[in-house]
C-alpha atoms as a PDB file:
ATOM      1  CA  UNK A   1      52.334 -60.116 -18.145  1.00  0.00           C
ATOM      2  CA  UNK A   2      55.322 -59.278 -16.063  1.00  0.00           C
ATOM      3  CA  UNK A   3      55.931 -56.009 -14.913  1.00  0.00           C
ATOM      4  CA  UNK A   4      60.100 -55.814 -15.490  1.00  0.00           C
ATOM      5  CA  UNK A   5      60.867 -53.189 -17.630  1.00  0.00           C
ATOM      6  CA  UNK A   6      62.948 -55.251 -20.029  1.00  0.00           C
ATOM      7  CA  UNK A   7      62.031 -59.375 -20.476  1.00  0.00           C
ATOM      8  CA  UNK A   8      64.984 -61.322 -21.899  1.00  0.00           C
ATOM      9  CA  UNK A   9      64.268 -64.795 -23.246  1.00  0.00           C
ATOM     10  CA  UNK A  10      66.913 -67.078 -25.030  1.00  0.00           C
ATOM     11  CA  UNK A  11      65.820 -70.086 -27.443  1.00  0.00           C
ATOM     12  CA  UNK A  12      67.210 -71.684 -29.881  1.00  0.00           C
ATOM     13  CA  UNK A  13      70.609 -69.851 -29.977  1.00  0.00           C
ATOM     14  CA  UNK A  14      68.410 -66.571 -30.054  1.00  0.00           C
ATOM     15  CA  UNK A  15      68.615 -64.100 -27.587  1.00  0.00           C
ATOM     16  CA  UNK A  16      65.365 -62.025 -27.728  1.00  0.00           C
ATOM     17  CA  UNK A  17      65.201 -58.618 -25.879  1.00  0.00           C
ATOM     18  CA  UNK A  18      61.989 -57.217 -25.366  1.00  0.00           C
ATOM     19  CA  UNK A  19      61.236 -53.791 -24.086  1.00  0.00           C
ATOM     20  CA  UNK A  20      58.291 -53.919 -21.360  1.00  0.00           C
ATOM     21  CA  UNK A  21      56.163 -50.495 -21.447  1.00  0.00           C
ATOM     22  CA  UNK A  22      53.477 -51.091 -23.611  1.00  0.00           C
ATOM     23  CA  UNK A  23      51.249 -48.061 -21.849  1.00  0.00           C
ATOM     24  CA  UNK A  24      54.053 -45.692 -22.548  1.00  0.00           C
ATOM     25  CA  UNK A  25      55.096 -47.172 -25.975  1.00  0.00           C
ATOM     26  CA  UNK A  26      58.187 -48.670 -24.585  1.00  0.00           C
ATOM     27  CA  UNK A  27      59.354 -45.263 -23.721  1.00  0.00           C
ATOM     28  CA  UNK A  28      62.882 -45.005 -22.118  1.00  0.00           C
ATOM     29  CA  UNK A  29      63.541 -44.927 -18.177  1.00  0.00           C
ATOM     30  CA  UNK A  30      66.313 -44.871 -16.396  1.00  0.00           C
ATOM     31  CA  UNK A  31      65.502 -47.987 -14.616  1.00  0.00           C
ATOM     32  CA  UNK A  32      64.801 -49.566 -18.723  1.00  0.00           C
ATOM     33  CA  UNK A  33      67.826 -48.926 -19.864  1.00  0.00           C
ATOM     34  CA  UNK A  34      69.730 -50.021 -16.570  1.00  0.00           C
ATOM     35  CA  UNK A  35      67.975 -53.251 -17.371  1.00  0.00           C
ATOM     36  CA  UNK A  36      69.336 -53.269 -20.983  1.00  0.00           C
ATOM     37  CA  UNK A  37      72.315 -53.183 -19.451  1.00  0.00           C
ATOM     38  CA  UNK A  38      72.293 -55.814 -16.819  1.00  0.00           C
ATOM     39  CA  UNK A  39      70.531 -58.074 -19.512  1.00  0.00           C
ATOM     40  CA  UNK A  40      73.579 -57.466 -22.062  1.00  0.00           C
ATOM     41  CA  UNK A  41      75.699 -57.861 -19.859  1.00  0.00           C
ATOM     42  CA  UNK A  42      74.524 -61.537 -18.630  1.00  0.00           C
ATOM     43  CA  UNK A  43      74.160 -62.386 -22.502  1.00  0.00           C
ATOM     44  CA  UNK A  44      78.160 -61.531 -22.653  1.00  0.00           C
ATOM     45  CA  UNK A  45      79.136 -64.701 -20.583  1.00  0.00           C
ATOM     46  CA  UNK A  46      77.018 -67.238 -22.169  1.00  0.00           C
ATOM     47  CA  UNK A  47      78.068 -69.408 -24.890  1.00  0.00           C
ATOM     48  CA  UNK A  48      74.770 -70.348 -26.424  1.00  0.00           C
ATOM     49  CA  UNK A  49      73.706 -66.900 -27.775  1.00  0.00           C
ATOM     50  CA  UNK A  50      74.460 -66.132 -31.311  1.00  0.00           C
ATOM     51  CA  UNK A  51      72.439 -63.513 -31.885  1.00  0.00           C
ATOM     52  CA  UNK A  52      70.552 -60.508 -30.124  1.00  0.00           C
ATOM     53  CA  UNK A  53      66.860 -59.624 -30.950  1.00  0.00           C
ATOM     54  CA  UNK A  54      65.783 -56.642 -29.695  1.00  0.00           C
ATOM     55  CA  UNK A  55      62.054 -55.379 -29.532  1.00  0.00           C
ATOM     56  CA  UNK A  56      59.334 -53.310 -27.920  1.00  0.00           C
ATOM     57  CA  UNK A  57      55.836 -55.057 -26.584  1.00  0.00           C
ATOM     58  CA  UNK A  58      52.307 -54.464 -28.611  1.00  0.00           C
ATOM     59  CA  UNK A  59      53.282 -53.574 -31.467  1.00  0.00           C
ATOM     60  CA  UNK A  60      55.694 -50.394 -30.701  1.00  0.00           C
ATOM     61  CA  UNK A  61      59.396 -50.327 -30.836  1.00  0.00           C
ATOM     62  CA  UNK A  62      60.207 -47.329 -28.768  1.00  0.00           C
ATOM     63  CA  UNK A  63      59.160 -44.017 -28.364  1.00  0.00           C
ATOM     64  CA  UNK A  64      61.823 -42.572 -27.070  1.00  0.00           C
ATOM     65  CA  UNK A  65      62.940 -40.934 -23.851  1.00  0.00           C
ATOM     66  CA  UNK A  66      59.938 -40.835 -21.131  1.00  0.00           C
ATOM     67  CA  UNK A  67      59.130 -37.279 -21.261  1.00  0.00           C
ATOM     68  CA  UNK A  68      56.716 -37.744 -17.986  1.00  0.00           C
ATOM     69  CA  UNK A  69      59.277 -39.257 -16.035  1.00  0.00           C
ATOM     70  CA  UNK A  70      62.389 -36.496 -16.920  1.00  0.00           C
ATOM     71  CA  UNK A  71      59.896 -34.084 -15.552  1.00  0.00           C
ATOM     72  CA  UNK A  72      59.161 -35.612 -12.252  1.00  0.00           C
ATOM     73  CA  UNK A  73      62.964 -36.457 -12.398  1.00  0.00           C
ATOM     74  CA  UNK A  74      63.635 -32.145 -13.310  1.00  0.00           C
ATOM     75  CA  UNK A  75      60.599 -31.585 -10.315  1.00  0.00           C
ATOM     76  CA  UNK A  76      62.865 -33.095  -7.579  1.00  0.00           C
ATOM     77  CA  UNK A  77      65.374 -31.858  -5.558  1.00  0.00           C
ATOM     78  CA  UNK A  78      68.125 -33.065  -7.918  1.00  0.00           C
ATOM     79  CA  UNK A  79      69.963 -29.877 -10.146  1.00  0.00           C
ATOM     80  CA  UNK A  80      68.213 -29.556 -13.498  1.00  0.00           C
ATOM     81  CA  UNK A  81      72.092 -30.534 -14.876  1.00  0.00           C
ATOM     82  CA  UNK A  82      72.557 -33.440 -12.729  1.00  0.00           C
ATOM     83  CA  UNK A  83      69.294 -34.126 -13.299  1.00  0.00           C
ATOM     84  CA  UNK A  84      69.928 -34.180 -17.216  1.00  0.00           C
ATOM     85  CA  UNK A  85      73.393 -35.724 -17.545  1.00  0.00           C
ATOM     86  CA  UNK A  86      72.485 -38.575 -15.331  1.00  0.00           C
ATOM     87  CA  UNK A  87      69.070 -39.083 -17.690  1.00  0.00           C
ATOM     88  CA  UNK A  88      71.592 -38.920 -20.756  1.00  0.00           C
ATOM     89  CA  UNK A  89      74.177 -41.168 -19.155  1.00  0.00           C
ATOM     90  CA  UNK A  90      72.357 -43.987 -18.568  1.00  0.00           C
ATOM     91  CA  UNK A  91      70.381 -44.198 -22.056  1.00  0.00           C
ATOM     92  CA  UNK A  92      73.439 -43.674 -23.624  1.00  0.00           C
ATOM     93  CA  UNK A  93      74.772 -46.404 -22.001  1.00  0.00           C
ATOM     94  CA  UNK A  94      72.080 -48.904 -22.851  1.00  0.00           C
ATOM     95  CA  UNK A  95      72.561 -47.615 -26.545  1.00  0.00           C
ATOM     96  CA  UNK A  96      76.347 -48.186 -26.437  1.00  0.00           C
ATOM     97  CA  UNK A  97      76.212 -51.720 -24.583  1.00  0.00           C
ATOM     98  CA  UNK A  98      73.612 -53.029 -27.528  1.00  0.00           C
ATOM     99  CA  UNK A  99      76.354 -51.504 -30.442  1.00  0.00           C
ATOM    100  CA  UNK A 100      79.147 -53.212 -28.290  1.00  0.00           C
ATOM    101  CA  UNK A 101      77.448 -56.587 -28.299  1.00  0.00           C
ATOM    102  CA  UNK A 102      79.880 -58.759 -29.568  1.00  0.00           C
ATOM    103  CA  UNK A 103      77.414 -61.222 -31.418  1.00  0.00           C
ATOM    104  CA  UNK A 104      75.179 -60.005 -34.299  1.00  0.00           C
ATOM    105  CA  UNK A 105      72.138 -57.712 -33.700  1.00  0.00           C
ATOM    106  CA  UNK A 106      69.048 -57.428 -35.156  1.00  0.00           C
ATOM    107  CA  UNK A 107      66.181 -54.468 -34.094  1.00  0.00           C
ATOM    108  CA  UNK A 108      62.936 -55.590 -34.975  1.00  0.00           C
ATOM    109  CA  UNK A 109      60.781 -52.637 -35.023  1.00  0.00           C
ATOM    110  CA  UNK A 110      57.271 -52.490 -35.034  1.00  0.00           C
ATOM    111  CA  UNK A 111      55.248 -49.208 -35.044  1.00  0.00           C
ATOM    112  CA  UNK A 112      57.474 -46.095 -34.432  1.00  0.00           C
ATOM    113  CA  UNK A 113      61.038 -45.950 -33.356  1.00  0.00           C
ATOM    114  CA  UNK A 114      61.794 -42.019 -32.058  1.00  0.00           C
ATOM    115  CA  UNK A 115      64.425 -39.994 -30.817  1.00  0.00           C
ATOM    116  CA  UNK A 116      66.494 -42.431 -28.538  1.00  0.00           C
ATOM    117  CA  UNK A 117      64.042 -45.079 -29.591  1.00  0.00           C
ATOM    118  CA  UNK A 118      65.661 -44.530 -33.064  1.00  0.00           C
ATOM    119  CA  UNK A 119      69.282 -44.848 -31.454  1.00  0.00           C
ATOM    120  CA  UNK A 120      68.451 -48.094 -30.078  1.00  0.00           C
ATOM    121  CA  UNK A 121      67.038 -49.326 -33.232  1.00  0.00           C
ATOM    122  CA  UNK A 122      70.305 -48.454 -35.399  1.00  0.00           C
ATOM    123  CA  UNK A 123      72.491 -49.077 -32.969  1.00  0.00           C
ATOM    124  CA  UNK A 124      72.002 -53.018 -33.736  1.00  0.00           C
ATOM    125  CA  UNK A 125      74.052 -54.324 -37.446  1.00  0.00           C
ATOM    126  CA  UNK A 126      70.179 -54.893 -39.117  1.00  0.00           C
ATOM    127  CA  UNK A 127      67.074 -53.403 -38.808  1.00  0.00           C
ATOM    128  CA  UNK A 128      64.137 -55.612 -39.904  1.00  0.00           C
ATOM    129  CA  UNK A 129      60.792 -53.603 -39.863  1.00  0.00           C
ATOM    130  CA  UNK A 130      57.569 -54.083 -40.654  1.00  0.00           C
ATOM    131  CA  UNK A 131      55.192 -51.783 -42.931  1.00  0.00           C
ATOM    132  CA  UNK A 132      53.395 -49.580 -40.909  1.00  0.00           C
ATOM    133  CA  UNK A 133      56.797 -49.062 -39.005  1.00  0.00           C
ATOM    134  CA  UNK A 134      58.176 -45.318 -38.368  1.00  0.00           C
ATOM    135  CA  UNK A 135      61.691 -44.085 -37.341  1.00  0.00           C
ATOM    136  CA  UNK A 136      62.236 -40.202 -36.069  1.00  0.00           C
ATOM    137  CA  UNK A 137      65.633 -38.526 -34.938  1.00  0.00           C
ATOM    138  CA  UNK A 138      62.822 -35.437 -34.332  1.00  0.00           C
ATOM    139  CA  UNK A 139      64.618 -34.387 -30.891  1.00  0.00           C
ATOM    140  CA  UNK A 140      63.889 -30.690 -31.917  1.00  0.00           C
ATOM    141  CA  UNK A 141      60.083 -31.544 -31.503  1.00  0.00           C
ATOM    142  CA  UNK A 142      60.792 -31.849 -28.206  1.00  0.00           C
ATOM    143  CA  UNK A 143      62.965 -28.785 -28.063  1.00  0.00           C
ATOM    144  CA  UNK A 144      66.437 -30.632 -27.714  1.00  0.00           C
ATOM    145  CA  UNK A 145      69.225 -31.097 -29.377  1.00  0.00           C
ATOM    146  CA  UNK A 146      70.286 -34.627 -30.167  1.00  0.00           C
ATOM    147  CA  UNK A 147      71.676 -37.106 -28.135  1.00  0.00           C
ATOM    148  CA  UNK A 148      72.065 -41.525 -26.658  1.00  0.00           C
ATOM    149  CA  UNK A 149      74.474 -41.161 -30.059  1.00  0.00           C
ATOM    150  CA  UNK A 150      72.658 -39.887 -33.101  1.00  0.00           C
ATOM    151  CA  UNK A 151      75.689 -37.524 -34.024  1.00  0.00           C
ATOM    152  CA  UNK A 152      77.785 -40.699 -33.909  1.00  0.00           C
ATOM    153  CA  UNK A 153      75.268 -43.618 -35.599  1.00  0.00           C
ATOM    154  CA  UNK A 154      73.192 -41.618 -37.998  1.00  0.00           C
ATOM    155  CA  UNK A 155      75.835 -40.208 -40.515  1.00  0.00           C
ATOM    156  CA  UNK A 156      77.727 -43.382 -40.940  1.00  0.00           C
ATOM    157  CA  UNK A 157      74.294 -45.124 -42.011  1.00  0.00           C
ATOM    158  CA  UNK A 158      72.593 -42.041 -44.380  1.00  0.00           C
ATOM    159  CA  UNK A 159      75.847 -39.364 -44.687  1.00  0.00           C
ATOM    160  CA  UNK A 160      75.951 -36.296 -43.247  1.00  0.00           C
ATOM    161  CA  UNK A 161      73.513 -34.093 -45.286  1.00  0.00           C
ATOM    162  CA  UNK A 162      70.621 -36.356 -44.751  1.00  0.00           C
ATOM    163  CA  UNK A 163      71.675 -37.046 -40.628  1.00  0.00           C
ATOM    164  CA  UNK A 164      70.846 -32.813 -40.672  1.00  0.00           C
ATOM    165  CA  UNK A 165      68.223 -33.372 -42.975  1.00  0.00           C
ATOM    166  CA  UNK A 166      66.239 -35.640 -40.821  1.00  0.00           C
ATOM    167  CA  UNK A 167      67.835 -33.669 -37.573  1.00  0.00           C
ATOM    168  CA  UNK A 168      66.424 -30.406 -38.846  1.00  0.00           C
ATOM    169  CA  UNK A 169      63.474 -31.430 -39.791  1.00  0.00           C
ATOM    170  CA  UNK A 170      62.277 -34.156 -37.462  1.00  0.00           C
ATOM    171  CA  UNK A 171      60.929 -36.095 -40.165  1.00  0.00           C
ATOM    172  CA  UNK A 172      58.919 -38.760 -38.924  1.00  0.00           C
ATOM    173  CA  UNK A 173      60.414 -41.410 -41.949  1.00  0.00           C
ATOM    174  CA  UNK A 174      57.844 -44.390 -43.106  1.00  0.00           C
ATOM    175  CA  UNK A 175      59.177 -47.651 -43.749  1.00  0.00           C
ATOM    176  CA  UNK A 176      59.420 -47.314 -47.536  1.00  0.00           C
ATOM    177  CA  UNK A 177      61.571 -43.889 -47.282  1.00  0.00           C
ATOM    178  CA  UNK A 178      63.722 -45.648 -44.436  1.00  0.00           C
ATOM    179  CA  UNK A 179      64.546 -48.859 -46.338  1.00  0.00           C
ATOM    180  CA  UNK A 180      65.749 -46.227 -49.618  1.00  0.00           C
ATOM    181  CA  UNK A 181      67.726 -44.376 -46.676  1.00  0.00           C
ATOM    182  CA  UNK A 182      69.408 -47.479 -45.427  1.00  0.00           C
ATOM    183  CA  UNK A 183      67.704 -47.138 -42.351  1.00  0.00           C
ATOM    184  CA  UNK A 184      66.212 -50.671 -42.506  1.00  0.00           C
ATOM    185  CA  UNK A 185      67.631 -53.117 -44.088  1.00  0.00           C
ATOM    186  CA  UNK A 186      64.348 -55.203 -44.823  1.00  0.00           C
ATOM    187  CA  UNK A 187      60.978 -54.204 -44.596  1.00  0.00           C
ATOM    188  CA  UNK A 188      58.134 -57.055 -44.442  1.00  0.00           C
ATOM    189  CA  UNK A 189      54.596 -57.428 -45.066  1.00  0.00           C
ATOM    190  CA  UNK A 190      54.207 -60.833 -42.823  1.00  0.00           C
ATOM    191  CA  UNK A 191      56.214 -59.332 -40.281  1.00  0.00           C
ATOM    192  CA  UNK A 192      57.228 -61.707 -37.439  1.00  0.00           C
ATOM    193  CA  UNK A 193      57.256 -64.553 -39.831  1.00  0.00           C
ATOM    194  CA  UNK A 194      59.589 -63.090 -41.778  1.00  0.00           C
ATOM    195  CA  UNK A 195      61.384 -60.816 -39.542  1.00  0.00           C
ATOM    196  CA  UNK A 196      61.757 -64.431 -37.562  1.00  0.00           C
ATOM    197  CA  UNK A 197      63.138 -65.971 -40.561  1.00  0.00           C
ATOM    198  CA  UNK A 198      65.813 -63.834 -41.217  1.00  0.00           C
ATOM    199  CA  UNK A 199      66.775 -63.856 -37.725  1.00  0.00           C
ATOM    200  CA  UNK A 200      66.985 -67.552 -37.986  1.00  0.00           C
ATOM    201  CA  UNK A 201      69.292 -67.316 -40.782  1.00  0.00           C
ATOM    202  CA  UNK A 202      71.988 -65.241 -38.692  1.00  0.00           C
ATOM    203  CA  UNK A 203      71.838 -67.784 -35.844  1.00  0.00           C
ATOM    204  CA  UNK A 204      71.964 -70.743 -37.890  1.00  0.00           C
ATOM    205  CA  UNK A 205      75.282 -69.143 -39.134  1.00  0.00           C
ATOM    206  CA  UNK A 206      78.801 -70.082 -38.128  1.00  0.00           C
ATOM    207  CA  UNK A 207      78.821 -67.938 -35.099  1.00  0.00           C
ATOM    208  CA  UNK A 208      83.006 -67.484 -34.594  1.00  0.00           C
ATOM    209  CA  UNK A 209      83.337 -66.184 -38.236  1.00  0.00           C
ATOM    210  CA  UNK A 210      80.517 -63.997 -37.694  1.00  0.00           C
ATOM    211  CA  UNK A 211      81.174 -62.312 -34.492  1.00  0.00           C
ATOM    212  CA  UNK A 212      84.832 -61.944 -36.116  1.00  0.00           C
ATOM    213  CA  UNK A 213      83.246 -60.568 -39.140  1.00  0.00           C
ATOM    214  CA  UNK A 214      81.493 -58.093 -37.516  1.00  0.00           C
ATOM    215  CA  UNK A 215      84.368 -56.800 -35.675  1.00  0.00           C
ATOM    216  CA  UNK A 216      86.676 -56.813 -38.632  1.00  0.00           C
ATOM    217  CA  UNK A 217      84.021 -54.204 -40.163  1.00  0.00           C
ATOM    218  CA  UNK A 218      83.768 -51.751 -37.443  1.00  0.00           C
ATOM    219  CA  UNK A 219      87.745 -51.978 -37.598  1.00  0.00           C
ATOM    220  CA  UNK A 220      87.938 -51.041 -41.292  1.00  0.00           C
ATOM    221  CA  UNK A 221      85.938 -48.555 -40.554  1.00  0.00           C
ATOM    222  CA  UNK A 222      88.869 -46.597 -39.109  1.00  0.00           C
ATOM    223  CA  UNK A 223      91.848 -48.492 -41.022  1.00  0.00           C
ATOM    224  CA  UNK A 224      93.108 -47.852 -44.165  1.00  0.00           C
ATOM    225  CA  UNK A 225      93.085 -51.103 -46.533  1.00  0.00           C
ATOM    226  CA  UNK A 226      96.270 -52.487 -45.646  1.00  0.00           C
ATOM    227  CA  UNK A 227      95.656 -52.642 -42.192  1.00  0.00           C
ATOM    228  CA  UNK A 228      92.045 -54.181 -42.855  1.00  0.00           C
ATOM    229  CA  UNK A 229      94.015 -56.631 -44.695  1.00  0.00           C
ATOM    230  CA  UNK A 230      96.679 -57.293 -42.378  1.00  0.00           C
ATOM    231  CA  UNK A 231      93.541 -57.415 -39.632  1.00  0.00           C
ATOM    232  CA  UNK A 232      91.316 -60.069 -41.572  1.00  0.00           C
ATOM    233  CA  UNK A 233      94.232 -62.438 -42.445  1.00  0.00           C
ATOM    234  CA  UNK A 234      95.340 -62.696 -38.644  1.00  0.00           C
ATOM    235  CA  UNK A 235      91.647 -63.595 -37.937  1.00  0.00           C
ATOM    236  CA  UNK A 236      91.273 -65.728 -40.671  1.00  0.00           C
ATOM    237  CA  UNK A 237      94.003 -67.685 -39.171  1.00  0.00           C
ATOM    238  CA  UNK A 238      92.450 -68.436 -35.738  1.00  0.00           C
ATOM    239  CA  UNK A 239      88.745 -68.930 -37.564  1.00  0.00           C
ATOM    240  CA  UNK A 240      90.199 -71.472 -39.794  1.00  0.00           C
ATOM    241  CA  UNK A 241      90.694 -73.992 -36.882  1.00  0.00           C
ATOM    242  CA  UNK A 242      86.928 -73.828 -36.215  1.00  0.00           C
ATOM    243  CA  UNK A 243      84.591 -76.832 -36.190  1.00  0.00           C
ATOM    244  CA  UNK A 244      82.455 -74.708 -38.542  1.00  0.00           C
ATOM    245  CA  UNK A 245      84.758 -74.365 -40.644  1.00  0.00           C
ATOM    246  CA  UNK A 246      85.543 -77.830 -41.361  1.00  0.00           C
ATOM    247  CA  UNK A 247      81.716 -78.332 -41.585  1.00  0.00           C
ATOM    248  CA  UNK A 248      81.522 -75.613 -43.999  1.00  0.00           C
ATOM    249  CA  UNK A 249      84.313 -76.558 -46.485  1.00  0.00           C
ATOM    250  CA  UNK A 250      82.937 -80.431 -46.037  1.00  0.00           C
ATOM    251  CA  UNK A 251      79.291 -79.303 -47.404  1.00  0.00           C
ATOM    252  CA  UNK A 252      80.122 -76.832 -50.409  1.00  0.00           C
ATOM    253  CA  UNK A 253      82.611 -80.462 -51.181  1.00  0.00           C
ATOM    254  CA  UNK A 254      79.876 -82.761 -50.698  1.00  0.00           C
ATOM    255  CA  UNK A 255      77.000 -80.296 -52.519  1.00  0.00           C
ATOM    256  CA  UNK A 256      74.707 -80.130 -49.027  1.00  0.00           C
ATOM    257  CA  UNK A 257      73.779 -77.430 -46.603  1.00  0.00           C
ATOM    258  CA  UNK A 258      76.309 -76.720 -44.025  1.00  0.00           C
ATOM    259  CA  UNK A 259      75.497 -77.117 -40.367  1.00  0.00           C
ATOM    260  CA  UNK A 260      76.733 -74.771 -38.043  1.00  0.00           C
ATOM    261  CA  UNK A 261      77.467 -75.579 -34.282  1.00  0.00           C
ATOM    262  CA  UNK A 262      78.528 -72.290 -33.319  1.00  0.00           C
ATOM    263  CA  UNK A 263      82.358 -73.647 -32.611  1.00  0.00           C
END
């Protein structure tokens, strides 16, 4: 098995992002999540990605920050602050540059997802999970406050009385609890067969109108209705002229299943 912190693979129109510390339970490093970056980054510029996967090795998603290594980091001659902020930074980064994608997301998370780990997770538009999977915002277990974006990605999924709830607490929420929550959006029993369907539905999908979908939604969520409108018919314009379009309008005529090309 290679020994990069982060393996990216692309097939099939799927990009699949896999995080690479299976002794540490795909815990967080600064050099991890400077290769989530660089990896995003490359997936930017290529036109035959249309969708992200992202998911942690051996059956664990991510356990969060890598306690061990902030404490060798806090041990050196580096100021505790410096020290900190920089740690912060750079996970906060890789959290932000997997929300920013511009293509849909999906977090496939197997085993527990906690404290940053659960950032990265809800940072993508789904969250397919399977049963025995866990998801924690418990950074008070660890003495901290929380951070890598929780104050910003939690409420809009659960509302703010249950982003304290699980902030005070630290619950550590099972799969059934987190699909009631809105936390996952699916939860499976056969879990990469079905986790793999779904994620072939997305990329079998007209990419244009779905990357424009997606951003139309995180626009509305700061518009009033009007200005959704005003946004969606503009797009709607340019996404008309697409090949998948045509395709699409030519199969609901003709009674058949539309397929996409991603143009």
């Amino acid at each position: 098995m290679s020994d990069e912190p982060v393996l990216l693979d692309v097939e099939d129109g799927v990009a699949t992002l896999t995080l690479n510390r299976p002794g540490s339970r795909n815990a967080l490093t600064e050099a991890m999540s400077a290769a989530i970056i660089d990896a995003v980054d490359d997936l930017e510029a290529r036109d035959d990605v249309r969708c992200l996967v992202v998911t942690g090795q051996e059956g664990t998603f991510c356990a969060g920050g890598d306690i061990n290594s902030m404490v060798e980091r806090l041990a050196g001659e580096v100021p505790l602050h410096e020290a900190v902020r920089n740690i912060q930074q750079v996970t906060s980064r890789a959290i932000r540059r997997i929300y920013e994608f511009h293509r849909p997301t999906i977090a496939k998370v197997d085993g527990v997802a906690f404290g940053a780990g659960g950032n990265l997770a809800i940072a993508c538009d789904c969250v397919v999970a399977s049963e025995r999977a866990r998801i924690s915002f418990g950074f008070r277990q660890v003495g901290l406050a929380v951070d890598s974006g929780t104050s910003y990605l939690l409420p809009r999924i659960v509302g703010e009385n249950v982003a304290k709830e699980l902030v005070y607490t630290g619950e550590l929420v099972d799969a059934d609890r987190a699909l009631e929550l809105g936390l996952f959006n699916h939860v499976y029993e056969e879990f990469e067969a079905e986790a793999d369907a779904f994620v072939e539905s997305i990329a079998e999908g007209p990419s244009v109108a779905l990357e424009t979908s997606k951003r139309l939604i995180e626009q509305g969520l700061s518009a009033d209705l009007k200005q959704a409108q005003d946004d969606e018919a503009a797009a709607q314009a340019a996404v008309f002229e697409t090949h998948d379009h045509r395709e699409g309008a030519n199969a609901f005529m003709e009674s058949r299943a539309p397929e996409f090309e991603g143009e």
